[in-house]
C-alpha atoms as a PDB file:
ATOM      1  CA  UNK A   1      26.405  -4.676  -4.203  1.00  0.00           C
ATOM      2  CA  UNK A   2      25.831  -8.529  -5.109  1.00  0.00           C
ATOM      3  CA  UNK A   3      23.980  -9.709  -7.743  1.00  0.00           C
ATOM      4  CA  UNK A   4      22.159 -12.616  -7.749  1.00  0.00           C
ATOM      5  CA  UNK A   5      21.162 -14.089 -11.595  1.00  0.00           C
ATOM      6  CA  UNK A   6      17.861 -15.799 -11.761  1.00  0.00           C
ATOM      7  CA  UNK A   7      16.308 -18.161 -14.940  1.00  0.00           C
ATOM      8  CA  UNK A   8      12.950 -16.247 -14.340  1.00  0.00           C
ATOM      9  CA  UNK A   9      10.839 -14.059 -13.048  1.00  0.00           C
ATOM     10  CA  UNK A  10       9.092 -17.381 -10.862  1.00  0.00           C
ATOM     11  CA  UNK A  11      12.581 -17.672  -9.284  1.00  0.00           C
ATOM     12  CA  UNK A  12      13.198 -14.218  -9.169  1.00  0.00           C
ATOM     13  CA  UNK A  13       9.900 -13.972  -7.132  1.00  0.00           C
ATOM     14  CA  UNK A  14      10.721 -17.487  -4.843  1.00  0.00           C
ATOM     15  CA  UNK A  15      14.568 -15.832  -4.250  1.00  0.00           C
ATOM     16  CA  UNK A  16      13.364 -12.532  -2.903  1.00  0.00           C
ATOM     17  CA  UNK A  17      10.900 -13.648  -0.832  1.00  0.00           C
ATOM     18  CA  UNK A  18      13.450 -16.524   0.703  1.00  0.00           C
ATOM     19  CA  UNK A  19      15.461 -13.183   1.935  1.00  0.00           C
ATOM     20  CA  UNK A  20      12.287 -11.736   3.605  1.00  0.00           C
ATOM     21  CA  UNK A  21      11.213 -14.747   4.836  1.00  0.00           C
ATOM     22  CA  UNK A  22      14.368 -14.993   6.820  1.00  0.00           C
ATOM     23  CA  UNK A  23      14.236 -11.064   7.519  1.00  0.00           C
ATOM     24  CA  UNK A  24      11.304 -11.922   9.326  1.00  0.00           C
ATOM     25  CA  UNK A  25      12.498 -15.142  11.394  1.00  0.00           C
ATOM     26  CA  UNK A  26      15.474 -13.732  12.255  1.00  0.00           C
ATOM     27  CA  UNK A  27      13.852 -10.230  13.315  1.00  0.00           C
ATOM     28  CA  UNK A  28      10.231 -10.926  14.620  1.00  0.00           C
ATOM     29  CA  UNK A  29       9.573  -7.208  14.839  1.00  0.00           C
ATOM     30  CA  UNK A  30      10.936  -5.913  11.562  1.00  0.00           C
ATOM     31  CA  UNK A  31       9.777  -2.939   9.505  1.00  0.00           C
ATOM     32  CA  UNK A  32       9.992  -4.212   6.075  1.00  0.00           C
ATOM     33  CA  UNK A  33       9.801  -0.826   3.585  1.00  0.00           C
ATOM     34  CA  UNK A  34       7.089  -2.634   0.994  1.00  0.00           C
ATOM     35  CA  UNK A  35       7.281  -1.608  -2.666  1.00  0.00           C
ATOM     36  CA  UNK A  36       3.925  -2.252  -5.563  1.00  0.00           C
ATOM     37  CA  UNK A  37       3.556  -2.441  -9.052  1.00  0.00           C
ATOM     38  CA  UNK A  38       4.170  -5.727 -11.086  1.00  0.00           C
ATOM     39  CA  UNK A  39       7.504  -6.626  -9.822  1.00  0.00           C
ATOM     40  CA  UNK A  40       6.685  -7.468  -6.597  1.00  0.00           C
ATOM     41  CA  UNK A  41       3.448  -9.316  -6.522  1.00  0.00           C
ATOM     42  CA  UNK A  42       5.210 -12.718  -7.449  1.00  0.00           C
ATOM     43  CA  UNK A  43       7.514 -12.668  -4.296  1.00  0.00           C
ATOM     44  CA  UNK A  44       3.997 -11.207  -2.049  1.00  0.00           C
ATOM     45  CA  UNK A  45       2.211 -14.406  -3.414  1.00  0.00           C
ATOM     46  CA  UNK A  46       5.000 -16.633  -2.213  1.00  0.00           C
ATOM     47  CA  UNK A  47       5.111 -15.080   1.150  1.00  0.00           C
ATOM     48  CA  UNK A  48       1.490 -15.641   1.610  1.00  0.00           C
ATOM     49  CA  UNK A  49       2.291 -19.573   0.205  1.00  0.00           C
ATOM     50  CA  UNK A  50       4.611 -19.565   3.354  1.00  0.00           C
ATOM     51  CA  UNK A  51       2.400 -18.062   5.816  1.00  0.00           C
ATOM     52  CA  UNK A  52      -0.222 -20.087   4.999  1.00  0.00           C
ATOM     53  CA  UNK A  53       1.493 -23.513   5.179  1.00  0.00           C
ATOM     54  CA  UNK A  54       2.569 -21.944   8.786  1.00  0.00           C
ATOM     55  CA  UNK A  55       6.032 -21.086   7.945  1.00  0.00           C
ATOM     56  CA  UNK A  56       6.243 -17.611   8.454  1.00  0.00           C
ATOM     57  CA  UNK A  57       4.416 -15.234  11.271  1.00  0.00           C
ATOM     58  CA  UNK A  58       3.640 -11.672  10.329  1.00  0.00           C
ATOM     59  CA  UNK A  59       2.379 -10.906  13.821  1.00  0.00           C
ATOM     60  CA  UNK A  60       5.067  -8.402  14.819  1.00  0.00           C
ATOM     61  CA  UNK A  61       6.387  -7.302  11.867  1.00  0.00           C
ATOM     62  CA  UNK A  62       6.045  -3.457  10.728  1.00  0.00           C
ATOM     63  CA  UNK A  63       5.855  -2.163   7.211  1.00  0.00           C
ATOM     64  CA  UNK A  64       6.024   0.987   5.511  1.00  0.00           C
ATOM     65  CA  UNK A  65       5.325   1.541   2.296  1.00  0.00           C
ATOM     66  CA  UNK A  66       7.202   3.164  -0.619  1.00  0.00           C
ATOM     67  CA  UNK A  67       4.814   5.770  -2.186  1.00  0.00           C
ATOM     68  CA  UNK A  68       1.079   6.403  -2.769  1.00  0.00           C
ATOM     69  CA  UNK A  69      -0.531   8.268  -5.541  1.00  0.00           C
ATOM     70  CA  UNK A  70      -1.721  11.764  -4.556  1.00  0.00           C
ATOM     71  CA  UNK A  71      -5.813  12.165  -5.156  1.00  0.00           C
ATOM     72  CA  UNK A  72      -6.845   9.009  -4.871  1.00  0.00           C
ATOM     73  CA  UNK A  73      -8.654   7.537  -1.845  1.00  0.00           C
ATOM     74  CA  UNK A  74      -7.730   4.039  -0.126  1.00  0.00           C
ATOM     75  CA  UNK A  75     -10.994   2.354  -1.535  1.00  0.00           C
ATOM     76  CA  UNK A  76      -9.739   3.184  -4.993  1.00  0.00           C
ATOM     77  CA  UNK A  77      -8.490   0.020  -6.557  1.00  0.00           C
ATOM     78  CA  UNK A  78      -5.750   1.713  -8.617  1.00  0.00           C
ATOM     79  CA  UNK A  79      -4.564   3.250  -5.028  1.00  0.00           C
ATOM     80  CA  UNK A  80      -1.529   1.603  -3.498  1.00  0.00           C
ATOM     81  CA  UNK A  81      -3.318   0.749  -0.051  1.00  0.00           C
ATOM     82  CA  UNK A  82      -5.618  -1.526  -1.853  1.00  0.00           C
ATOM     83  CA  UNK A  83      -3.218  -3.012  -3.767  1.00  0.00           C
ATOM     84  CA  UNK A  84      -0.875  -4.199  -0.393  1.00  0.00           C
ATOM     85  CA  UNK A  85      -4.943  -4.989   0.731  1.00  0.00           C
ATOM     86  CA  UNK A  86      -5.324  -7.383  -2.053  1.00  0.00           C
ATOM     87  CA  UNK A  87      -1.776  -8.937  -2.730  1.00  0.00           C
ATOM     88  CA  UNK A  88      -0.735  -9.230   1.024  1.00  0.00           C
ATOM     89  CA  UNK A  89      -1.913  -7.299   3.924  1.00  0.00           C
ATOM     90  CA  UNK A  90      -5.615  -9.387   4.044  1.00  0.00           C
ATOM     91  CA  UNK A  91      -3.843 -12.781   3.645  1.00  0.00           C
ATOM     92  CA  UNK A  92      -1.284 -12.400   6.585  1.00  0.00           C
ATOM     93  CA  UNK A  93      -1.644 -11.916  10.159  1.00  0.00           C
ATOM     94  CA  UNK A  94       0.176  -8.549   9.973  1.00  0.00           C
ATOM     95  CA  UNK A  95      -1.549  -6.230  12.137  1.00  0.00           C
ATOM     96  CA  UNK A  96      -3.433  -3.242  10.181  1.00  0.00           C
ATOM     97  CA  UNK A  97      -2.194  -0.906  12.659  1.00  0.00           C
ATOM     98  CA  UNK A  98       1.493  -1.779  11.564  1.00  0.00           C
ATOM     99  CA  UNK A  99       1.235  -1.177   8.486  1.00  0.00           C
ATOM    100  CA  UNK A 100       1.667   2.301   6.718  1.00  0.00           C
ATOM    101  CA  UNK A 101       1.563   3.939   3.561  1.00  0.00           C
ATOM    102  CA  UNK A 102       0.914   7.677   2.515  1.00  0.00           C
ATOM    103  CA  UNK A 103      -2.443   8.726   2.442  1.00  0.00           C
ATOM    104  CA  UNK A 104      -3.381   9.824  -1.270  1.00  0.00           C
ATOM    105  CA  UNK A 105      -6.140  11.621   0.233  1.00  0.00           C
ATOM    106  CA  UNK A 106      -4.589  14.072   1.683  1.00  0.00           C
ATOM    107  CA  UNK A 107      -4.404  17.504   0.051  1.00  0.00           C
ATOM    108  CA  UNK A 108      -1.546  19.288   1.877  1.00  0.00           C
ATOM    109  CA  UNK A 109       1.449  17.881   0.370  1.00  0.00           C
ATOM    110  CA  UNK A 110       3.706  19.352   2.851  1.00  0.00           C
ATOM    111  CA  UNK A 111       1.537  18.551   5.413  1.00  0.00           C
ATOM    112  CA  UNK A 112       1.386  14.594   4.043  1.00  0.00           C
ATOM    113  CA  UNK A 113       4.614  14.224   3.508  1.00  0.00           C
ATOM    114  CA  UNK A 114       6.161  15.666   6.922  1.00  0.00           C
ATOM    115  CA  UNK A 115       3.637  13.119   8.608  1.00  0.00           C
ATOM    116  CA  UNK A 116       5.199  10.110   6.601  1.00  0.00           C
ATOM    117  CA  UNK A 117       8.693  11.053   7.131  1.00  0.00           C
ATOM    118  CA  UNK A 118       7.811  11.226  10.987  1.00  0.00           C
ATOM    119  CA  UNK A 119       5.690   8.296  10.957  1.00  0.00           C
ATOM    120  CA  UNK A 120       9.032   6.359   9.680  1.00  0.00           C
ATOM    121  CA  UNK A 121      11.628   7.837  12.353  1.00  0.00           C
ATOM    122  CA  UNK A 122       8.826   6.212  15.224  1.00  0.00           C
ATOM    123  CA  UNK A 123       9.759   3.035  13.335  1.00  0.00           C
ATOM    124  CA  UNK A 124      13.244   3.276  13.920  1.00  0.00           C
ATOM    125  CA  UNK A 125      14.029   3.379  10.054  1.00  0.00           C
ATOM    126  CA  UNK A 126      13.527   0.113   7.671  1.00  0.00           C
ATOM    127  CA  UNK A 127      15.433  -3.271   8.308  1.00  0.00           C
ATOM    128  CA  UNK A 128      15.141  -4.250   4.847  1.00  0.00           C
ATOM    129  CA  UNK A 129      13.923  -2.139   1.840  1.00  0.00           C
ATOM    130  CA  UNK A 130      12.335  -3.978  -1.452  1.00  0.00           C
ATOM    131  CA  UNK A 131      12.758  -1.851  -4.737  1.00  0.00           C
ATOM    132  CA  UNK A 132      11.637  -1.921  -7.938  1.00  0.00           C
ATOM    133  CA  UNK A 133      13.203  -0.715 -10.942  1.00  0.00           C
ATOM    134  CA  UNK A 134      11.332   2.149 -13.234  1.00  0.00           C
ATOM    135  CA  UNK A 135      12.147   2.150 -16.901  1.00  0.00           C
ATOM    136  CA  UNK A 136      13.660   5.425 -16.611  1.00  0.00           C
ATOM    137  CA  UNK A 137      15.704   4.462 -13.370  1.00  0.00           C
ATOM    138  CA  UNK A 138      13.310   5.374 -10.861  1.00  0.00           C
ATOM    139  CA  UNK A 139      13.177   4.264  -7.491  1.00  0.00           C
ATOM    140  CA  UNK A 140       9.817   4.723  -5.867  1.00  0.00           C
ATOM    141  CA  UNK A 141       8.524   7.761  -7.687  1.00  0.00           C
ATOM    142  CA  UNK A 142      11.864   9.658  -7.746  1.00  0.00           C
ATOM    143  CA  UNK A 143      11.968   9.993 -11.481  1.00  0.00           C
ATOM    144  CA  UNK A 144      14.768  11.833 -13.026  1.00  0.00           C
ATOM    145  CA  UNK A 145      15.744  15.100 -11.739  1.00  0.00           C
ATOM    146  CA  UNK A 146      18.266  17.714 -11.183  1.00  0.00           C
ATOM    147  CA  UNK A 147      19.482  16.269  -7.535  1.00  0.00           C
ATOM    148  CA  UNK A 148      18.344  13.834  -5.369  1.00  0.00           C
ATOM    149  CA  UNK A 149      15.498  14.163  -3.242  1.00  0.00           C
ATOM    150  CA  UNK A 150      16.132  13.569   0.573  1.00  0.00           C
ATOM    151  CA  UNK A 151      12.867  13.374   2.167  1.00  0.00           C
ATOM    152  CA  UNK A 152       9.191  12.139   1.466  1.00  0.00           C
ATOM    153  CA  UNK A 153       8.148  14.647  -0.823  1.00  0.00           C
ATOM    154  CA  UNK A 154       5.197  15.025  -3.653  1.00  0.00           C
ATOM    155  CA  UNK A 155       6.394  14.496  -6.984  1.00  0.00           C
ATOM    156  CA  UNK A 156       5.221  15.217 -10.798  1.00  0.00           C
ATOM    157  CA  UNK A 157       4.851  12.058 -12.550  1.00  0.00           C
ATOM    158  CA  UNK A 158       7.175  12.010 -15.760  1.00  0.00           C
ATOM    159  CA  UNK A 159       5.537  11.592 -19.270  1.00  0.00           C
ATOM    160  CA  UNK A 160       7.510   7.893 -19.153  1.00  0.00           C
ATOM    161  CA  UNK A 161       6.051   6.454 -15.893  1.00  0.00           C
ATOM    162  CA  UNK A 162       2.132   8.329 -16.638  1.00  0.00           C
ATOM    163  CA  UNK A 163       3.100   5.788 -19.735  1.00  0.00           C
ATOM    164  CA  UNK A 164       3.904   2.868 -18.066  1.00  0.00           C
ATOM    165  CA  UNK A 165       1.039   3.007 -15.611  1.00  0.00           C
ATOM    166  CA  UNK A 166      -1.411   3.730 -18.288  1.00  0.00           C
ATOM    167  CA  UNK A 167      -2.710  -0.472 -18.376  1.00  0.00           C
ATOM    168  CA  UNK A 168      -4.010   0.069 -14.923  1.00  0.00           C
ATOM    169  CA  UNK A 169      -6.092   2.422 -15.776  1.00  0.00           C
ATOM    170  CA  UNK A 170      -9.406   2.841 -17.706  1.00  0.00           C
ATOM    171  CA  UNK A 171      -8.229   5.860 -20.009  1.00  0.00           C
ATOM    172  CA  UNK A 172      -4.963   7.834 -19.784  1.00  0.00           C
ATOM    173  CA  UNK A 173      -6.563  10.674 -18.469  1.00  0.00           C
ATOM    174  CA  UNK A 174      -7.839   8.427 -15.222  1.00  0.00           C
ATOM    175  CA  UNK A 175      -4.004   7.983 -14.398  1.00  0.00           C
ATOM    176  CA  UNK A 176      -2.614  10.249 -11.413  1.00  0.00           C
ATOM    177  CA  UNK A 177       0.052  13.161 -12.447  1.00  0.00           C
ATOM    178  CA  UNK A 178       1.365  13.308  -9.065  1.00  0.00           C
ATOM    179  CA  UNK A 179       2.569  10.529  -6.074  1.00  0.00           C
ATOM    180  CA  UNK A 180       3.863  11.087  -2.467  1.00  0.00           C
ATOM    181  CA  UNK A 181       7.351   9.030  -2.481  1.00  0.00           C
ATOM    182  CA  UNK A 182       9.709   8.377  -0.312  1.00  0.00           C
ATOM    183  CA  UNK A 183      13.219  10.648  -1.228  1.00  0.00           C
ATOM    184  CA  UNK A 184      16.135   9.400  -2.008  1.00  0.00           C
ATOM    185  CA  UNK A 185      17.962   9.824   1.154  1.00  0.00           C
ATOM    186  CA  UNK A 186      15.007   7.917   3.149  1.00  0.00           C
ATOM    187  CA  UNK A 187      15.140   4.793   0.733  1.00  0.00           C
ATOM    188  CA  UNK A 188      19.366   5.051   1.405  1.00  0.00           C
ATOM    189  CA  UNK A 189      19.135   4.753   4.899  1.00  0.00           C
ATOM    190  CA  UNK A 190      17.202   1.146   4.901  1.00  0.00           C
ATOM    191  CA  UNK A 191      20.079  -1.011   6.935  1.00  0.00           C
ATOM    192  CA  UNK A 192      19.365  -3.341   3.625  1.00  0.00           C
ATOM    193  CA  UNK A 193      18.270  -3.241   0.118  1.00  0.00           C
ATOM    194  CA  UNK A 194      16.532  -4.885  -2.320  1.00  0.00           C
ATOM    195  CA  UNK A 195      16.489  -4.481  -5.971  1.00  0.00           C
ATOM    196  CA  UNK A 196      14.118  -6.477  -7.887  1.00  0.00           C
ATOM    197  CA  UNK A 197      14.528  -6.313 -11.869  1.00  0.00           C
ATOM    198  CA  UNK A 198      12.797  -8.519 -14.403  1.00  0.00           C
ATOM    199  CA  UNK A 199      12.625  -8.330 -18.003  1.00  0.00           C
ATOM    200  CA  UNK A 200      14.175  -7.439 -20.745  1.00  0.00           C
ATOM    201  CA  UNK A 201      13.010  -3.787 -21.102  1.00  0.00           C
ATOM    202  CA  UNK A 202      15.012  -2.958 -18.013  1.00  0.00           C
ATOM    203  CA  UNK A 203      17.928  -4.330 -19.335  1.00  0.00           C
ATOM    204  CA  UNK A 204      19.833  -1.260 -20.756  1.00  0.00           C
ATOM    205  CA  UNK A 205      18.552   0.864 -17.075  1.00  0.00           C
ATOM    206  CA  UNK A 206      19.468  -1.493 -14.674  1.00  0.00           C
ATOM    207  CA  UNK A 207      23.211  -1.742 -16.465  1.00  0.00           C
ATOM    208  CA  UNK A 208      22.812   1.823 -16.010  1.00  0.00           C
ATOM    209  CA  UNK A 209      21.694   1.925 -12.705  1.00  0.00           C
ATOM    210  CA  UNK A 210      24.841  -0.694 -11.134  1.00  0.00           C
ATOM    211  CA  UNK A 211      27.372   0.033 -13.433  1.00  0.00           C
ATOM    212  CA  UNK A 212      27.034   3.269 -14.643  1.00  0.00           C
ATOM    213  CA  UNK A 213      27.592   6.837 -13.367  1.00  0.00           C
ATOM    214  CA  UNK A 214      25.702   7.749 -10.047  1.00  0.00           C
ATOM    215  CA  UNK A 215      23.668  10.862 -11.099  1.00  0.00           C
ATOM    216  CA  UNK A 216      20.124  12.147 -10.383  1.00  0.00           C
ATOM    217  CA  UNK A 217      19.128  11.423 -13.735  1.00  0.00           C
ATOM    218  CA  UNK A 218      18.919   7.509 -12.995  1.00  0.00           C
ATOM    219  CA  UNK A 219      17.957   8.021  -9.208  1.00  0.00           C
ATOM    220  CA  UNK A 220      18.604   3.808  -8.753  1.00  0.00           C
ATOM    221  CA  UNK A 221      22.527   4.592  -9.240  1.00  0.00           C
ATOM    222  CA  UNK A 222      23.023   6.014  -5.866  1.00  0.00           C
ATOM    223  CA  UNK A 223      21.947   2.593  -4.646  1.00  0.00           C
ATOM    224  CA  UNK A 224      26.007   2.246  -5.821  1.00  0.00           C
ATOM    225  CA  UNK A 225      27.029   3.970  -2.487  1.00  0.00           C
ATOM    226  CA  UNK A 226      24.441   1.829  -0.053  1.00  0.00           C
ATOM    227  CA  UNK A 227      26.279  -0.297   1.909  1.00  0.00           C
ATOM    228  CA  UNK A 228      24.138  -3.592   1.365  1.00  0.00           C
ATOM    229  CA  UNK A 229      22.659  -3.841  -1.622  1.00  0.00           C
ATOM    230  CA  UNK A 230      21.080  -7.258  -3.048  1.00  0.00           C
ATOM    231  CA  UNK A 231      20.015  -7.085  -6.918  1.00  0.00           C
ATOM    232  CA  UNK A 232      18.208 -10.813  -7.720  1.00  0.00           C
ATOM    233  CA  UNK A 233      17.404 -10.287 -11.514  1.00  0.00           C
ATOM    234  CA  UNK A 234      16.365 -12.499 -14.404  1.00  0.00           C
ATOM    235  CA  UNK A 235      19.216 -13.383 -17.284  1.00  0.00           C
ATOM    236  CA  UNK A 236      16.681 -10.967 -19.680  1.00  0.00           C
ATOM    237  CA  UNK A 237      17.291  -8.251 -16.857  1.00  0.00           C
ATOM    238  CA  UNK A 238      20.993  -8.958 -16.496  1.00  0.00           C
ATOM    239  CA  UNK A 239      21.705  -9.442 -20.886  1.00  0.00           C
ATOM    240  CA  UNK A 240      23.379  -6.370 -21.189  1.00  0.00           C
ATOM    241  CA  UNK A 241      25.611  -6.495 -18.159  1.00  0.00           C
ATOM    242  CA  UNK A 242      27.426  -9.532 -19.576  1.00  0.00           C
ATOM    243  CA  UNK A 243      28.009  -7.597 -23.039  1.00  0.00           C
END
């Protein structure tokens, strides 16, 4: 796992999206797995800075995204396809008909989720995996649990993350109790990861997650046994692994 220390969450933002960028020149074709929330959108503005000073061509590349939130519909603009709509996908010349993320919409969670995982093995798997870092040590929506989860699969929100997602939302009640995520075992087998941590609320988790014990309980610990792992974090992010 290497770590790369960042002053901020601007060069946290311009560090990942260096790594993509050259992701993307070195692989034309590659299926990026995409993550949301508010991590990410400072590295998706740079990439669109690129792109649109003709540096990097989205033409061929793939994506597939992390999670969606089951119930709501793709024109909601608290759903996850709007948000890659309105942060990258319209601003790029990626193809709409590579990109791919779980359809909220869809009732059948079974049915939804086999789809998704199928959808992915067309791909070939993901050539480089972006994560964020949940402030109970979730990855996607794989909040804590008993084991690991090894498929796409629908999950109950936890109290913690229903929380944390409560800003985006009108009133508490508007915000979804249940997502379809990627498992655990399709995030691990991305040839590459990603981890991007700012802040200094995730602090104590991400110590947790790269330097404590791997256990379902903090589901970004089994990143620990990936094989290439990149975590580009802020010093308030990275203040309690120097203690």
């Amino acid at each position: 796992m290497k770590i790369y220390r960042t002053t901020d969450y601007q060069e946290m933002s311009r560090t990942a999206a260096m790594i993509l960028a050259a992701q993307i020149h070195l692989k034309p074709d590659c299926v990026l797995g995409l993550a949301t929330g508010s991590t990410p959108i400072g590295t998706y503005e740079e990439l669109v800075r690129q792109y649109q000073a003709g540096h990097l061509d989205f033409s061929q590349v793939k994506s597939a995204n992390l999670d969606e939130y089951r119930g709501l519909t793709r024109d909601n603009d608290q759903s996850y396809y709007y948000f890659m709509q309105e942060n990258l996908f319209r601003h790029v010349n990626i193809d709409p008909a590579n990109t791919f993320i779980p359809d909220g919409s869809q009732p059948d969670p079974d049915a939804e989720c086999s789809r998704y995982e199928a959808v992915l093995a067309q791909l070939g798997g993901v050539d480089l995996q972006i994560l964020g870092l949940g402030h109970n040590g979730h990855i996607g929506f794989n909040e804590p649990a008993d084991a690991f989860a090894k498929a796409t699969h629908c999950v109950d929100l936890t109290r913690s993350t229903i929380e944390a997602n409560r800003r985006f939302f009108e009133k508490e009640e508007d915000v979804p109790r249940q997502a379809y995520t990627m498992g655990v075992g399709t995030i691990m087998r991305a040839k590459k990861i990603l981890l991007l941590v700012s802040g200094e609320g995730k602090a104590a988790i991400l110590r947790e997650a790269v330097a404590g014990p791997v256990t379902p309980r903090v589901p970004a610990s089994i990143l620990q046994f990936h094989p290439d792992v990149t975590v580009i974090a802020d010093e308030a992010a990275l203040a309690q692994l120097d203690a």
